[in-house]
N, C-alpha and C. Protein backbone atom coordinates (compact mmCIF):
# COMPACT_ATOMS: atom_id res chain seq x y z
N UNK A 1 26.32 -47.43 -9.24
CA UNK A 1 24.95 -47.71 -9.38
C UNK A 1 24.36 -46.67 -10.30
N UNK A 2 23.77 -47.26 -11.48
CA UNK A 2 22.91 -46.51 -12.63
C UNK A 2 21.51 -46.10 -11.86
N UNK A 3 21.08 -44.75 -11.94
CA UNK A 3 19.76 -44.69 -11.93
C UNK A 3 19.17 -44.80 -12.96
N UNK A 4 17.95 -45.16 -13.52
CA UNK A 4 17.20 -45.21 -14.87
C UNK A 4 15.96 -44.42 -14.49
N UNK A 5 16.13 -43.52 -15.62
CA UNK A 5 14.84 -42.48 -15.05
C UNK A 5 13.19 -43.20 -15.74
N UNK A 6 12.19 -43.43 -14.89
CA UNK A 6 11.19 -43.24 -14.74
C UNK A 6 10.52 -43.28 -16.16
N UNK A 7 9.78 -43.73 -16.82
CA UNK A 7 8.98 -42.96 -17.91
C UNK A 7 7.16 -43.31 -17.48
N UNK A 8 7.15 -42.20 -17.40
CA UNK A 8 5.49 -42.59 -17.42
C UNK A 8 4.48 -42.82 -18.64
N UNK A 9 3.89 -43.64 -18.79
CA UNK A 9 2.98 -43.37 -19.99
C UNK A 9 2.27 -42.19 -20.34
N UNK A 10 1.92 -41.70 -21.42
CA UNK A 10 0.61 -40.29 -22.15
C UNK A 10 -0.61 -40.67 -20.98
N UNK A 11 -0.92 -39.27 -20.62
CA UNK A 11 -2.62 -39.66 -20.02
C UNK A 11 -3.31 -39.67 -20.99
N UNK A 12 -4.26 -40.60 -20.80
CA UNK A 12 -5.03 -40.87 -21.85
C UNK A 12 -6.70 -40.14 -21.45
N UNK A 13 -7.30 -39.45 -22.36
CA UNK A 13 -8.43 -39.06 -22.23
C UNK A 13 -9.76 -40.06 -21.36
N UNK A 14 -10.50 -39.64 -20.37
CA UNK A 14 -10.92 -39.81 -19.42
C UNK A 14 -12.45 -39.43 -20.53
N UNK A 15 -13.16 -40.72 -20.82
CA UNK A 15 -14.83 -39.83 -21.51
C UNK A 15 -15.30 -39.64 -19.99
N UNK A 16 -15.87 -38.32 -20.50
CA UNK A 16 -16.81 -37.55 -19.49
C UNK A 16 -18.43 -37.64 -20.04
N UNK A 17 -19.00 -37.84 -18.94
CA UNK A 17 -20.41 -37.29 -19.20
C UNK A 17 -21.02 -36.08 -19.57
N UNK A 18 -22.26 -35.93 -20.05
CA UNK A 18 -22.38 -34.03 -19.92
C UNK A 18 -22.78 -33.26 -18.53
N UNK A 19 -22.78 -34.36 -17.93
CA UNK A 19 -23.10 -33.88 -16.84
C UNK A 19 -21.92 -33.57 -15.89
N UNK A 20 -20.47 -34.62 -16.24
CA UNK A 20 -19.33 -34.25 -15.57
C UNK A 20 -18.57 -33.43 -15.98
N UNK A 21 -18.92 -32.90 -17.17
CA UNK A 21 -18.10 -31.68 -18.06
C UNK A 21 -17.98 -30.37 -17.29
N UNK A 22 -16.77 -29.45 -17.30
CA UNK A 22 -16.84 -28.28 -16.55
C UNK A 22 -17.59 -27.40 -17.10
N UNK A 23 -18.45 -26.61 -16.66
CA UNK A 23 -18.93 -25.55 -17.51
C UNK A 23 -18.51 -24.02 -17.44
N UNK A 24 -18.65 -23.36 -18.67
CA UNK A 24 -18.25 -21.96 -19.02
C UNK A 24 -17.97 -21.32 -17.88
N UNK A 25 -16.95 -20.59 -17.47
CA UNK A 25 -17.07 -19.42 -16.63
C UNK A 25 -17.89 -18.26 -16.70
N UNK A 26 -18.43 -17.86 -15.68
CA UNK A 26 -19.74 -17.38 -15.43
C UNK A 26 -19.07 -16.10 -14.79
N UNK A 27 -19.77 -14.83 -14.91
CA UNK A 27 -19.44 -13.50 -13.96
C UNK A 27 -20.28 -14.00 -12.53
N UNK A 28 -18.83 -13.53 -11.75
CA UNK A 28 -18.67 -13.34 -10.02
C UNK A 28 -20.14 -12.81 -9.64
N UNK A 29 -20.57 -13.02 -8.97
CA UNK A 29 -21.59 -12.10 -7.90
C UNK A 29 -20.99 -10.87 -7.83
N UNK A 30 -21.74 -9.55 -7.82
CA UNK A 30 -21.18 -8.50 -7.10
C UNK A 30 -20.98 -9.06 -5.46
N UNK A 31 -19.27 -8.26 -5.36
CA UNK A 31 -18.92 -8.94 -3.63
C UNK A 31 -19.00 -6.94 -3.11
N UNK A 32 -18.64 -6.71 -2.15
CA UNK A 32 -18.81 -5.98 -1.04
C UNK A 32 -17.55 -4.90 -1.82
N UNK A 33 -16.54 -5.61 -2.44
CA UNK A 33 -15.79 -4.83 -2.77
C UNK A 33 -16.00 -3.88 -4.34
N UNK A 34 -16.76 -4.64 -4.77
CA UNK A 34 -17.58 -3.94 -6.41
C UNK A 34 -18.54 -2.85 -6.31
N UNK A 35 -17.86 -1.98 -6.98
CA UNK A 35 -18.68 -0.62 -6.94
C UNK A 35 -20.15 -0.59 -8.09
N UNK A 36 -21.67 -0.76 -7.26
CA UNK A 36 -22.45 -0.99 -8.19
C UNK A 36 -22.72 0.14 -9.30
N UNK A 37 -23.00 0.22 -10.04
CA UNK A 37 -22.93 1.28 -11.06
C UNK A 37 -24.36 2.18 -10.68
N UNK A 38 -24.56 3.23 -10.75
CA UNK A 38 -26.00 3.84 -10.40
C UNK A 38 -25.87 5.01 -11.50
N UNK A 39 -27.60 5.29 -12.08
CA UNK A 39 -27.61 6.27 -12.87
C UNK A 39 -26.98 7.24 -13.17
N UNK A 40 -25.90 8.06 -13.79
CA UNK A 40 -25.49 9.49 -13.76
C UNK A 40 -26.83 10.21 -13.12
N UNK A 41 -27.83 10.07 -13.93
CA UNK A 41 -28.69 11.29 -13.57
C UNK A 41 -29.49 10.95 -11.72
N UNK A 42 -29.04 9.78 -11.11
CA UNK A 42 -29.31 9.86 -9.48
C UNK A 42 -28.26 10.18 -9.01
N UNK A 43 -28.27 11.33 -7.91
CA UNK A 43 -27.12 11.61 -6.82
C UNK A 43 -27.22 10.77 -5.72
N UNK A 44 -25.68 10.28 -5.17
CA UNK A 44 -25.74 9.59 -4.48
C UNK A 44 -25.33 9.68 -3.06
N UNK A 45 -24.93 11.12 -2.72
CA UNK A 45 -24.30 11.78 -2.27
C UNK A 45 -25.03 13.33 -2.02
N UNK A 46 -24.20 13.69 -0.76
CA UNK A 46 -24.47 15.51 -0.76
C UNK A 46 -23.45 16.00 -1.88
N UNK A 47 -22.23 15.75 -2.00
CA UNK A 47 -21.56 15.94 -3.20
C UNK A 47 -21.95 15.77 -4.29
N UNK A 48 -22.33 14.84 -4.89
CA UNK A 48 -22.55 14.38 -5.79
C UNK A 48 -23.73 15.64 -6.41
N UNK A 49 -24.58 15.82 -5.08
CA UNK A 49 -25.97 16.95 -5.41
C UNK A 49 -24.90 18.04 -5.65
N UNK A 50 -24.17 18.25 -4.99
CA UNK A 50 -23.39 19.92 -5.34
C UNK A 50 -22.51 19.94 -6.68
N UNK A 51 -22.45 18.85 -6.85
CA UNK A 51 -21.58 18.83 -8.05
C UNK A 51 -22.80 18.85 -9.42
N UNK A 52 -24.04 18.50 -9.26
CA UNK A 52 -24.86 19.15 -10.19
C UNK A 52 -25.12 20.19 -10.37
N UNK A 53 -25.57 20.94 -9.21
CA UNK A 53 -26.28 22.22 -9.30
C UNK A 53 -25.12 22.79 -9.31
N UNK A 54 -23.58 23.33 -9.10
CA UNK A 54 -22.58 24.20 -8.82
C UNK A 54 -22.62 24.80 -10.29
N UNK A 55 -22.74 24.47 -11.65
CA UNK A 55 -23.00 25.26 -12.68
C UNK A 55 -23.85 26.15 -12.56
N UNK A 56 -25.28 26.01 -12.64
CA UNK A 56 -26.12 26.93 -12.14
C UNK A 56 -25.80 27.64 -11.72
N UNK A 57 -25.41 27.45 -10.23
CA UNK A 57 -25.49 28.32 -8.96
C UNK A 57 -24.03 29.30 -9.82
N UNK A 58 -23.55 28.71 -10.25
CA UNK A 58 -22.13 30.18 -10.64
C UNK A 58 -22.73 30.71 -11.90
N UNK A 59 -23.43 30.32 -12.56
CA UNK A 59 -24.04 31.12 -13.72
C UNK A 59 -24.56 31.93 -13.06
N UNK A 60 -25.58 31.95 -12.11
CA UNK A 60 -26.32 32.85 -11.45
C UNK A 60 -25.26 33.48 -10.33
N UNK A 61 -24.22 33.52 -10.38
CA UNK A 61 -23.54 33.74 -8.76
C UNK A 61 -23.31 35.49 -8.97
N UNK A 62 -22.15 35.28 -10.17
CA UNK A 62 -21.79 37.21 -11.03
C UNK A 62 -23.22 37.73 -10.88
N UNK A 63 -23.99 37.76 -11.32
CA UNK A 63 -25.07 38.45 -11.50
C UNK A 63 -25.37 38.68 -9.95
N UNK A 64 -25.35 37.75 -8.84
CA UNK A 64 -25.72 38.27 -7.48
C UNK A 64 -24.86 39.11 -7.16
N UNK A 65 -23.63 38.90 -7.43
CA UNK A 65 -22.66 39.40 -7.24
C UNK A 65 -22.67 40.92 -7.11
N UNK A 66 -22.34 41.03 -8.68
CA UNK A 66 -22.74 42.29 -9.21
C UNK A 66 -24.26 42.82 -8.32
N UNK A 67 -25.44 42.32 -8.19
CA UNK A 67 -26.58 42.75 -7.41
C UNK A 67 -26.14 43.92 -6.36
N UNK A 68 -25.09 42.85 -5.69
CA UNK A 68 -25.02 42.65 -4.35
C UNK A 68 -24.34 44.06 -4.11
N UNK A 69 -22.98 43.79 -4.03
CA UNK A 69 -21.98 44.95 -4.30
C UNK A 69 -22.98 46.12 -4.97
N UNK A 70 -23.59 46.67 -5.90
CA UNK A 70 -24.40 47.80 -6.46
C UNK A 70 -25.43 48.01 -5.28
N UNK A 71 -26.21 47.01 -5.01
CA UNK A 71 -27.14 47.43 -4.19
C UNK A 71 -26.67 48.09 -2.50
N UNK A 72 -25.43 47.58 -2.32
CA UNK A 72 -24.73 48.18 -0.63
C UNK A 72 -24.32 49.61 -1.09
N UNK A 73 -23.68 49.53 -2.29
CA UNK A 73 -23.26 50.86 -3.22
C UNK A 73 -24.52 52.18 -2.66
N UNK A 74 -25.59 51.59 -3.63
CA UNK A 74 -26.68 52.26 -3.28
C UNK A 74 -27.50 52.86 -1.80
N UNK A 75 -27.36 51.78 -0.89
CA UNK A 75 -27.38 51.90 0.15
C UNK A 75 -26.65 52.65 0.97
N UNK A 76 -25.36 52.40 1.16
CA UNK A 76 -24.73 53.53 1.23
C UNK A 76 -25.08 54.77 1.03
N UNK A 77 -25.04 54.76 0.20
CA UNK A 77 -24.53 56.45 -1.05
C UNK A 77 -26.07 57.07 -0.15
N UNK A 78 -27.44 56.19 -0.63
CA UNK A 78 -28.33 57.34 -0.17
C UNK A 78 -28.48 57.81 1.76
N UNK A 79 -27.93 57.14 2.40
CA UNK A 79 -27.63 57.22 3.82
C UNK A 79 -26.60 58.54 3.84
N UNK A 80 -25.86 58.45 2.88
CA UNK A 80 -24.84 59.92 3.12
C UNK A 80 -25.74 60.75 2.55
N UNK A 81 -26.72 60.74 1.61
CA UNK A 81 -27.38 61.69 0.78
C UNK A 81 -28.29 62.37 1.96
N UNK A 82 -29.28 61.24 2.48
CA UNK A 82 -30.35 62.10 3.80
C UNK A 82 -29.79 62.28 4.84
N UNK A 83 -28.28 62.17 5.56
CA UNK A 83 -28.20 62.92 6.60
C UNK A 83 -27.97 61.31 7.45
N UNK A 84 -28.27 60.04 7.19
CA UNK A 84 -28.36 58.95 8.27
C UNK A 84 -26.73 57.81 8.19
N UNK A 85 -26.06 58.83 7.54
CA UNK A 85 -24.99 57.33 7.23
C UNK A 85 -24.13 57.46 8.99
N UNK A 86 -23.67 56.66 9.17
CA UNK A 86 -22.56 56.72 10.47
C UNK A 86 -21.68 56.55 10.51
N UNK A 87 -20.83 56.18 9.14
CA UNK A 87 -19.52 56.70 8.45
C UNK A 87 -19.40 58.22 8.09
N UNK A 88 -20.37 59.02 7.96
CA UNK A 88 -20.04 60.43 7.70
C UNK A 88 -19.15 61.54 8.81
N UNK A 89 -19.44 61.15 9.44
CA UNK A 89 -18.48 61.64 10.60
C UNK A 89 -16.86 61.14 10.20
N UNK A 90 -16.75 60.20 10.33
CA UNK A 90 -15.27 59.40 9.79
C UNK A 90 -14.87 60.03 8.89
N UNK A 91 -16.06 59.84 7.42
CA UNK A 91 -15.41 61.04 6.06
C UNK A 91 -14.95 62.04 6.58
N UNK A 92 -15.32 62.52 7.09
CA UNK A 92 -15.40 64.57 7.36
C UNK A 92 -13.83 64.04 8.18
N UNK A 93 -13.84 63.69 9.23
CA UNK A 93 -12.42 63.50 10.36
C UNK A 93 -11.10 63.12 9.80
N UNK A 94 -11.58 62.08 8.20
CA UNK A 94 -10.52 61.80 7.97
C UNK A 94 -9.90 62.69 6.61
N UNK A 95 -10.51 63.51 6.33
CA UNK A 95 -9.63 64.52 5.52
C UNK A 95 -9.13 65.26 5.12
N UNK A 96 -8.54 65.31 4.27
CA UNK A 96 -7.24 65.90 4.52
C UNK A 96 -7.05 67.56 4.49
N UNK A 97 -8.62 68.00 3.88
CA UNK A 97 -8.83 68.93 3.49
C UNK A 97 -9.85 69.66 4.56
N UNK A 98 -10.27 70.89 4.27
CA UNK A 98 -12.05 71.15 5.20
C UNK A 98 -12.48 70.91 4.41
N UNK A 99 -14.09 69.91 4.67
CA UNK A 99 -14.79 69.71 4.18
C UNK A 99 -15.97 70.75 4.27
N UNK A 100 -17.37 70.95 3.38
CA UNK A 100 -17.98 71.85 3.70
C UNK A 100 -19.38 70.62 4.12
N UNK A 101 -20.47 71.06 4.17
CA UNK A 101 -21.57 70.48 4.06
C UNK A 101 -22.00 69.93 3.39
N UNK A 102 -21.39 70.13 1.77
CA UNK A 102 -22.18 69.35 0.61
C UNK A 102 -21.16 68.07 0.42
N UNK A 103 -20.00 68.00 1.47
CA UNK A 103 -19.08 67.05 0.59
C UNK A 103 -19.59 65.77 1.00
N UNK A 104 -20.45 65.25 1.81
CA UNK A 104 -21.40 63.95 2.80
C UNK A 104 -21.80 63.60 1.48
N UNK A 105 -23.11 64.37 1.14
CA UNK A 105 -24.32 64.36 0.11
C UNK A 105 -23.37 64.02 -0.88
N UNK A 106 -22.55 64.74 -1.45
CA UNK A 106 -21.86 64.51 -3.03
C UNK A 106 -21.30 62.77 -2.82
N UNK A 107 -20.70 62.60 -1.80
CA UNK A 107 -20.08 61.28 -1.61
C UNK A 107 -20.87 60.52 -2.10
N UNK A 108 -22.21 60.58 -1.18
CA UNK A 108 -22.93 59.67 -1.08
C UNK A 108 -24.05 59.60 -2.71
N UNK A 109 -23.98 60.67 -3.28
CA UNK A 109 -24.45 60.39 -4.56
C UNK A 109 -23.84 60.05 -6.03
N UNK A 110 -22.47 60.30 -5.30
CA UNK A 110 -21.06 59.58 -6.14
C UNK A 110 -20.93 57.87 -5.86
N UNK A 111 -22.01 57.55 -4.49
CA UNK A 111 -21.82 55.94 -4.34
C UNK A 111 -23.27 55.28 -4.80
N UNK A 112 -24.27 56.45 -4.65
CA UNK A 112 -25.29 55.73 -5.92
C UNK A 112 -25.08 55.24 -7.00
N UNK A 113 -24.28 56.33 -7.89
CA UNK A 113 -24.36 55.95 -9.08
C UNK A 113 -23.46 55.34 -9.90
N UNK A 114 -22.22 54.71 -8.67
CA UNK A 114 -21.69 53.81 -8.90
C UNK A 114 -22.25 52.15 -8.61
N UNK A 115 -23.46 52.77 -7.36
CA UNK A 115 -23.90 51.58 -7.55
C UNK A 115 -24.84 51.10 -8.38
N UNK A 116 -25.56 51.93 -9.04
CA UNK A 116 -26.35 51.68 -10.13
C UNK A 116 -25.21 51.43 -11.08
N UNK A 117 -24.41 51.82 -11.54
CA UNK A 117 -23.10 50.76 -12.66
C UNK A 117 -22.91 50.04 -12.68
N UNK A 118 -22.39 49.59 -11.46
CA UNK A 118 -22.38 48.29 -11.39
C UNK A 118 -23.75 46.84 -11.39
N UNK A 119 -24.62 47.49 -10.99
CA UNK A 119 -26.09 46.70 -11.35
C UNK A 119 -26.63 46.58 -13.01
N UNK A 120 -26.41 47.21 -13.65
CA UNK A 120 -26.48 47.85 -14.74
C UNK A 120 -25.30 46.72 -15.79
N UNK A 121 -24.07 46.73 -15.33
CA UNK A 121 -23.59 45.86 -16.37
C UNK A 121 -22.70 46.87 -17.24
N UNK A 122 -23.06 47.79 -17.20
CA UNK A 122 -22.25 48.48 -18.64
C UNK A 122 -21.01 49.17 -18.40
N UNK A 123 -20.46 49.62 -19.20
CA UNK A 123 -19.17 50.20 -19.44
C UNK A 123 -18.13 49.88 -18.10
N UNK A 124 -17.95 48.54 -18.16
CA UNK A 124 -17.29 48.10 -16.65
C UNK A 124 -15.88 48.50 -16.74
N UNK A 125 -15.71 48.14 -18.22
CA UNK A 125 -13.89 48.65 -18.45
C UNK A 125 -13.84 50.21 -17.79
N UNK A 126 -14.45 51.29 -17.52
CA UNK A 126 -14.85 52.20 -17.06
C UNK A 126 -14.98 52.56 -15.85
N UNK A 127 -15.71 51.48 -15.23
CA UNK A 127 -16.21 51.52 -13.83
C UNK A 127 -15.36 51.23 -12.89
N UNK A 128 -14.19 49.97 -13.20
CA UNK A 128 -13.29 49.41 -12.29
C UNK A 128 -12.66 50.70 -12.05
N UNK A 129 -11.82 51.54 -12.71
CA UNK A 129 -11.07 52.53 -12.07
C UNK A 129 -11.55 53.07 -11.13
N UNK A 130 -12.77 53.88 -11.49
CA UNK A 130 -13.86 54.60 -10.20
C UNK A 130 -13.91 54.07 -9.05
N UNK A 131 -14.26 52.65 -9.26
CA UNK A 131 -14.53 51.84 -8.05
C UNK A 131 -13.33 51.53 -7.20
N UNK A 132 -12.16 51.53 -7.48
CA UNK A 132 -11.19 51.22 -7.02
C UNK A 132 -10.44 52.10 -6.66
N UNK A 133 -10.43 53.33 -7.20
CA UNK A 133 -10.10 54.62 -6.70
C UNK A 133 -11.18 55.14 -5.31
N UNK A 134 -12.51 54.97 -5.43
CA UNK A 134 -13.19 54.76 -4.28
C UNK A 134 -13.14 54.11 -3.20
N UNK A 135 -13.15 52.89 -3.16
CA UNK A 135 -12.61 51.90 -2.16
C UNK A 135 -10.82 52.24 -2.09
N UNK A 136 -10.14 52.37 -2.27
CA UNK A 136 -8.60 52.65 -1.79
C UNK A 136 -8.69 54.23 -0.87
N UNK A 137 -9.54 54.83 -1.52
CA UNK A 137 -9.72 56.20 -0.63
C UNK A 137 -10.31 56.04 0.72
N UNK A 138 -11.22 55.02 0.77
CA UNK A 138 -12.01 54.24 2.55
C UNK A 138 -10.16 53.84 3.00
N UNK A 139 -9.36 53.13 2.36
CA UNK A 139 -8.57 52.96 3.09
C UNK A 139 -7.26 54.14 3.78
N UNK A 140 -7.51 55.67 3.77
CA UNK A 140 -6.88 56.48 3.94
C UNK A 140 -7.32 56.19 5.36
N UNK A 141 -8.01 56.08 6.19
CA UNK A 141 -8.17 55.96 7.76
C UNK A 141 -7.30 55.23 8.71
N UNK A 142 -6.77 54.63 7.50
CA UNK A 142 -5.91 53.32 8.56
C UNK A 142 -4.46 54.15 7.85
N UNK A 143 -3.92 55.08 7.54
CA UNK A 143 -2.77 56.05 6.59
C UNK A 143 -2.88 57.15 7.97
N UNK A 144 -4.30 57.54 7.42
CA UNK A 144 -4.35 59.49 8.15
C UNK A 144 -4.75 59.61 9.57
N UNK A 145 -5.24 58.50 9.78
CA UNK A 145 -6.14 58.36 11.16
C UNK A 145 -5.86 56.96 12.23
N UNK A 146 -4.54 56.90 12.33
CA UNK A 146 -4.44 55.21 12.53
C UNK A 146 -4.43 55.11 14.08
N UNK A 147 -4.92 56.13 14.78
CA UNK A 147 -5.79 55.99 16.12
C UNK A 147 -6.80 55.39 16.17
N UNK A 148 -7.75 56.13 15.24
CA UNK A 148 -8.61 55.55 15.37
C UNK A 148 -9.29 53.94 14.29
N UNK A 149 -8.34 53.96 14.10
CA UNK A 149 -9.00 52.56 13.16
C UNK A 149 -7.95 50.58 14.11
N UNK A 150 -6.86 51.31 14.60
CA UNK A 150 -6.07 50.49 15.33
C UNK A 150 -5.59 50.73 16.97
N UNK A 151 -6.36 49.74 17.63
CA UNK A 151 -6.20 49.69 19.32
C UNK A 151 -4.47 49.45 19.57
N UNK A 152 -4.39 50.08 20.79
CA UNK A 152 -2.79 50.31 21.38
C UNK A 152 -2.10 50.95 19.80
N UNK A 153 -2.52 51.26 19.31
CA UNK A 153 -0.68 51.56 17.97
C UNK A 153 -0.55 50.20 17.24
N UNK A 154 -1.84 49.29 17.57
CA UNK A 154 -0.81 48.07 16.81
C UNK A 154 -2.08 47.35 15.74
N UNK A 155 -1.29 47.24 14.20
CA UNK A 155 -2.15 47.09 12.95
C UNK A 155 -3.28 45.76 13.18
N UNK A 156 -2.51 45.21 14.23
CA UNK A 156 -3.21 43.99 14.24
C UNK A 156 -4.39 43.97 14.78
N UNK A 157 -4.72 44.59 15.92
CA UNK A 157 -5.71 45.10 16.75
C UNK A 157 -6.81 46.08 16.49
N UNK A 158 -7.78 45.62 15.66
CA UNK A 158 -8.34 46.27 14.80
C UNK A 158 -9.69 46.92 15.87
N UNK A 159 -10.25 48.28 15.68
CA UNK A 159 -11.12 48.84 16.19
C UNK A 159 -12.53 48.63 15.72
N UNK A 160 -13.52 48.74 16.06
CA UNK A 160 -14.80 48.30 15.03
C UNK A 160 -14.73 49.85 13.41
N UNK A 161 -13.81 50.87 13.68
CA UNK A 161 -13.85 51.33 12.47
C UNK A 161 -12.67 50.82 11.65
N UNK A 162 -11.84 50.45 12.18
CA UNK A 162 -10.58 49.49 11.69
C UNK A 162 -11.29 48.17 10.63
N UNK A 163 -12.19 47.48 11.30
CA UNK A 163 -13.33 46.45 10.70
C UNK A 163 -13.78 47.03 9.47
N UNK A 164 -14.52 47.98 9.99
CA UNK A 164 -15.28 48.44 8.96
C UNK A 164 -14.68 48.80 7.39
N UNK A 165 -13.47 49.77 7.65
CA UNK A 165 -12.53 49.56 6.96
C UNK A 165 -11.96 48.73 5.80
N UNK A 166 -11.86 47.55 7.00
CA UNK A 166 -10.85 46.64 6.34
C UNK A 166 -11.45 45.54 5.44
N UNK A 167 -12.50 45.75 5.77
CA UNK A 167 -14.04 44.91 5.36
C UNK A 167 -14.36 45.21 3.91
N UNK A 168 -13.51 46.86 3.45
CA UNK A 168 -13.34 46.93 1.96
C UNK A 168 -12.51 45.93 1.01
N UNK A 169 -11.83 45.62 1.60
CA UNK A 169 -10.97 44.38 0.48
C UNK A 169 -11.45 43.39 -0.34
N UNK A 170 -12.80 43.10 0.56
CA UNK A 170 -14.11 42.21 -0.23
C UNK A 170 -14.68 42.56 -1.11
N UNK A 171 -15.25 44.17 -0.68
CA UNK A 171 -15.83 44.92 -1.50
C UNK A 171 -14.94 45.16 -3.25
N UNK A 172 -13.85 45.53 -2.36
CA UNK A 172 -12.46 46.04 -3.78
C UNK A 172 -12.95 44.32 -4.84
N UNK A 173 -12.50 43.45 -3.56
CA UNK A 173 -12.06 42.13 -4.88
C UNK A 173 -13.54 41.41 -5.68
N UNK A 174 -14.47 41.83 -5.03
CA UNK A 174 -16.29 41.73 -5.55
C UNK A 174 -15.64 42.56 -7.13
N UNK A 175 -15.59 44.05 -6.38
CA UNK A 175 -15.46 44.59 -7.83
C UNK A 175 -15.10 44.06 -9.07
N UNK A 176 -13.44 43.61 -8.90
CA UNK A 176 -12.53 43.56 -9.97
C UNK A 176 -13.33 41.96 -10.63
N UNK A 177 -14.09 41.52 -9.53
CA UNK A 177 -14.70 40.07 -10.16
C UNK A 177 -15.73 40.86 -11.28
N UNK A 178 -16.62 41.47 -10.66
CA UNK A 178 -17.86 41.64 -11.52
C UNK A 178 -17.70 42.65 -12.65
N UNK A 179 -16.24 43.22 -12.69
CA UNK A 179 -16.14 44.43 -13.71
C UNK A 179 -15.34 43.95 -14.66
N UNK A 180 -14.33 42.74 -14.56
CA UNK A 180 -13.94 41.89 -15.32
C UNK A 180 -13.93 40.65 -15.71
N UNK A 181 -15.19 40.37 -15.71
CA UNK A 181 -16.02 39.25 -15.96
C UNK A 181 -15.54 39.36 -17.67
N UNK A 182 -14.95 37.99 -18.75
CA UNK A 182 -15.38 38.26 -19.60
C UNK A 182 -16.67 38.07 -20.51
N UNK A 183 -17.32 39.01 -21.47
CA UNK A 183 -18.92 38.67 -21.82
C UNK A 183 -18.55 37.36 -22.63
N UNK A 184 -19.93 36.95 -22.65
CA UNK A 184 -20.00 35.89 -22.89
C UNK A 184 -20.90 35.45 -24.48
């Protein structure tokens, strides 16, 4: 048994009306899943706000920076100068040497006028050594004196002068920010 295949005739064009004609494709509705577009210059977001202002705020940040660090400098320094600091006791205990009466005052007017340097801006290539030779010398207490800066014998267990102390590392890494800033 032969099969004989099938032939169908051409479709033949169907006239349409204009009214049965398909028309142009048209853009979708925004659906739920389309992200609507909104101004750059509106935030839409708490991010979005921080991500404007975060230039600013770091243009202005070094300069607090620098403020900041100079002005504790200062603070400091004149507290050893009149007789009121409550680290001076600590200085005197922790060194290595006898100290006399003037060595408080000298400290403390050696941390003025580092902190005026650093407020000041200038000769920083200069200043970082000072400053860092200063702050590494706060850390001789936890070296010469490690009674009193660490509870039981153990580094981990820090004393409130242990704190105080250790609380320089901020100070140190403030520095090396604001003294090697490059100008701009």
């Amino acid at each position: 048994m032969t099969v004989s295949p099938q032939v169908t005739p051409p479709a033949t064009p169907v006239p349409t009306s204009p009214a049965t004609q398909p028309s142009p494709p048209t853009a979708a509705p925004p659906s739920s899943t389309t992200a609507t577009a909104t101004p750059p210059s509106v935030p839409t977001s708490l991010g979005d706000r921080f991500e404007r202002i975060a230039p600013r705020l770091h243009a202005h940040g070094l300069t607090m920076l620098r403020a900041g660090l100079g002005g504790v400098f200062v603070w400091f320094g004149v507290l050893k100068v009149i007789g009121y600091s409550p680290a001076a006791a600590l200085v005197v205990a922790v060194l290595p040497f006898p100290a006399g009466e003037w060595f408080v005052p000298a400290l403390g007017w050696g941390e003025v006028a580092l902190g005026l340097w650093l407020v000041s801006g200038r000769a920083r290539a200069m200043a970082l050594p000072v400053l860092v030779a200063h702050l590494c010398g706060t850390f001789a207490v936890l070296v010469l004196t490690p009674g009193v800066a660490f509870a039981h014998a153990n580094p981990l267990l820090l004393t409130l002068v242990g704190e105080f102390v250790v609380k320089n590392v901020v100070l140190l890494a403030g520095a090396v920010v604001v003294t090697t800033r490059p100008r701009r």
